[in-house]
C-alpha atoms as a PDB file:
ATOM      1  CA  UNK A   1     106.549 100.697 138.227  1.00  0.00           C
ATOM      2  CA  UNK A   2     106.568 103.228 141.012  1.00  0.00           C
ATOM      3  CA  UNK A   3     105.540 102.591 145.091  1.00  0.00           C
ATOM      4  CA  UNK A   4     101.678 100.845 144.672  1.00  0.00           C
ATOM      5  CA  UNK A   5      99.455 101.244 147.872  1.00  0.00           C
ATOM      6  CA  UNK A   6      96.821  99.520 148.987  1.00  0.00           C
ATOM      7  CA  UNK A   7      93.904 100.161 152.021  1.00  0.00           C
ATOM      8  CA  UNK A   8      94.459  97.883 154.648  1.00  0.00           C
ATOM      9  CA  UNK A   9      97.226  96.147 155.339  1.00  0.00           C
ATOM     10  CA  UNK A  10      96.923  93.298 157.870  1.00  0.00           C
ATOM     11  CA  UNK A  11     100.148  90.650 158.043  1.00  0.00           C
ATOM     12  CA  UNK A  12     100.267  89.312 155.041  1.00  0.00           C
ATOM     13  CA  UNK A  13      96.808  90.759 153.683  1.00  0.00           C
ATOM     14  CA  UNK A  14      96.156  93.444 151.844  1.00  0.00           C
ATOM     15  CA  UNK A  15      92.978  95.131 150.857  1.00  0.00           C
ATOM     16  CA  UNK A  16      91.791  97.379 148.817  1.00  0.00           C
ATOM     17  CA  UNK A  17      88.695  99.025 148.359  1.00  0.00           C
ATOM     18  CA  UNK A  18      87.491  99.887 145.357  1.00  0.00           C
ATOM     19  CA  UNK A  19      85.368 102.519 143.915  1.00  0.00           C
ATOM     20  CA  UNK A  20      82.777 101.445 141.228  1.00  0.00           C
ATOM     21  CA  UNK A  21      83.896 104.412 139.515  1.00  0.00           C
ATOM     22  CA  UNK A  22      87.999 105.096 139.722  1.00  0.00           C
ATOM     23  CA  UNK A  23      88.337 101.112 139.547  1.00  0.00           C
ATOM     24  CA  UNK A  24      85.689 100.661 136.722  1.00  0.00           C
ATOM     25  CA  UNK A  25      83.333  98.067 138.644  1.00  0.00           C
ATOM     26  CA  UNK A  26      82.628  94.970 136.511  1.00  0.00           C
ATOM     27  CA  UNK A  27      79.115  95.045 136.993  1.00  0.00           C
ATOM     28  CA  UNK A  28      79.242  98.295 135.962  1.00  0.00           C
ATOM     29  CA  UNK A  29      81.435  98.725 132.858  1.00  0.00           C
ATOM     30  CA  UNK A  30      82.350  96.871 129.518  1.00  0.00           C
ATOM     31  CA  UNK A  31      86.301  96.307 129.059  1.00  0.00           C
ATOM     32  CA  UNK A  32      85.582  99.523 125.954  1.00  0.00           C
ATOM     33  CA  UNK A  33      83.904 101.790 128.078  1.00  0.00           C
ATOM     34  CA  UNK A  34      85.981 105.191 128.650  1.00  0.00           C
ATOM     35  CA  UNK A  35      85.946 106.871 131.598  1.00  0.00           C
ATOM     36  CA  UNK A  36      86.137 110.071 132.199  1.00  0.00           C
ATOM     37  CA  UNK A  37      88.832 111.369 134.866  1.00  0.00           C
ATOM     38  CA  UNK A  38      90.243 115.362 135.568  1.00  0.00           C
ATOM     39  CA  UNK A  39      93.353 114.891 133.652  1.00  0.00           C
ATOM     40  CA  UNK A  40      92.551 112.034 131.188  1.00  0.00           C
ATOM     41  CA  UNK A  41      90.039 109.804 129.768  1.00  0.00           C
ATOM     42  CA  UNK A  42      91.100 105.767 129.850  1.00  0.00           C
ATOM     43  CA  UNK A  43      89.625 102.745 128.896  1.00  0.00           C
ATOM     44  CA  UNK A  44      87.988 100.128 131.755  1.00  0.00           C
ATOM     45  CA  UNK A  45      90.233  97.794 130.260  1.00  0.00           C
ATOM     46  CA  UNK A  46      93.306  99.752 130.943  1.00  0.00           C
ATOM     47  CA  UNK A  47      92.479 100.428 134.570  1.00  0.00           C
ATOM     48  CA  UNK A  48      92.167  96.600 135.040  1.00  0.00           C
ATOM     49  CA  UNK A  49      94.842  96.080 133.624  1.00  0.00           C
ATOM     50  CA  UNK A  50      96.844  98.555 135.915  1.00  0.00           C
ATOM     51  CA  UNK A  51      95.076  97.065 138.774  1.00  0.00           C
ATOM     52  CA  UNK A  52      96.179  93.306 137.719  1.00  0.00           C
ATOM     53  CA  UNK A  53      99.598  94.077 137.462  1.00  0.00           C
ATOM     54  CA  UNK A  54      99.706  96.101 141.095  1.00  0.00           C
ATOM     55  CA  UNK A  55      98.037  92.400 142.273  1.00  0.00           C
ATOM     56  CA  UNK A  56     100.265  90.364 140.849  1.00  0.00           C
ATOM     57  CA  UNK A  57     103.577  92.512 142.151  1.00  0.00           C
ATOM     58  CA  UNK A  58     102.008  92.342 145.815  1.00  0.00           C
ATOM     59  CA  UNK A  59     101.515  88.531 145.231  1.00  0.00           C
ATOM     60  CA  UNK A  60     105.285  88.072 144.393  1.00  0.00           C
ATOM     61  CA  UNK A  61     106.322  89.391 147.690  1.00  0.00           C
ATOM     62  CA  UNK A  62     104.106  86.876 149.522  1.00  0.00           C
ATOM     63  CA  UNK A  63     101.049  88.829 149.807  1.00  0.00           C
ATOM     64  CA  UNK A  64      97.255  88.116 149.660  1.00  0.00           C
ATOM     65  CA  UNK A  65      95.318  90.842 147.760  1.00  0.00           C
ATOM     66  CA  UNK A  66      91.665  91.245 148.492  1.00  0.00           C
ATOM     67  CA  UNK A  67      89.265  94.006 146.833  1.00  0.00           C
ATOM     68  CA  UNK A  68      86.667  95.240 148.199  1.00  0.00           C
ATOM     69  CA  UNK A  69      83.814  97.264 145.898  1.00  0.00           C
ATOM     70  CA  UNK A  70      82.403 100.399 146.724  1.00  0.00           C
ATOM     71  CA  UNK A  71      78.985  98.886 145.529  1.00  0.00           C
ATOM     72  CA  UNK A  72      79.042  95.798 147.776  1.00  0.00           C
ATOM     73  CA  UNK A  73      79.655  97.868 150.973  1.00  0.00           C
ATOM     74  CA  UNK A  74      78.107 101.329 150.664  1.00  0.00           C
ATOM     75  CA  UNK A  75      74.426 100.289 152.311  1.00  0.00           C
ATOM     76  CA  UNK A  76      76.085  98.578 154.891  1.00  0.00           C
ATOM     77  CA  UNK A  77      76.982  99.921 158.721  1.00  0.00           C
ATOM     78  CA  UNK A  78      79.794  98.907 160.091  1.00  0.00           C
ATOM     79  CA  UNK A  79      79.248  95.804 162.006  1.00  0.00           C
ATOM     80  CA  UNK A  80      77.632  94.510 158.580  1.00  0.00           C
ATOM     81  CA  UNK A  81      81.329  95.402 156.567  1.00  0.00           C
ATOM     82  CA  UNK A  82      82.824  93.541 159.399  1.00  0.00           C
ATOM     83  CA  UNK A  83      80.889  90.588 158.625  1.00  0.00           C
ATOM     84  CA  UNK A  84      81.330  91.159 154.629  1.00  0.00           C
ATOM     85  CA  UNK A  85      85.156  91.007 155.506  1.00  0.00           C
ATOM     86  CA  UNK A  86      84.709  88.073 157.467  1.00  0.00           C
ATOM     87  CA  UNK A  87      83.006  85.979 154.829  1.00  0.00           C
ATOM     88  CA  UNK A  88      85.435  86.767 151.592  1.00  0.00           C
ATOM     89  CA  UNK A  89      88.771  87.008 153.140  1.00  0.00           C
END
């Protein structure tokens, strides 16, 4: 499975943020839409997939995982993403 990474890492929490894009956002994408990347073209489905797995590893070694979206932060200075974190972690 290789080393997985993650954002932020605070005691047992770790967060990622997300790009719409690289992460294929939900709100954004259908589970058959392809994305286009540099070096390959993969399904949304795939990604989540890939992302789900790295979530549930992290979980087995005691860890909360958190995601952040691109799309929910990316209007917002920082003293707002300090309150975003606040509310959903």
């Amino acid at each position: 499975m290789g080393q997985k990474f993650f954002d932020i890492k605070i005691k047992n929490i770790l967060i990622d943020v997300n790009s719409d894009t690289w992460h294929a956002n939900p709100l954004i994408y259908s589970e058959n839409d392809t994305l286009k990347f540099p070096f390959k073209n993969i399904k949304a489905k795939i990604i989540w997939e890939r992302d789900l797995s790295k979530k549930k590893l992290a979980e087995s070694y005691g860890y909360s995982v958190y995601y952040i979206w691109e799309n929910d932060i990316k209007d917002l200075n920082d003293d707002d993403i300090i309150k975003y974190l606040l509310n959903n972690i």
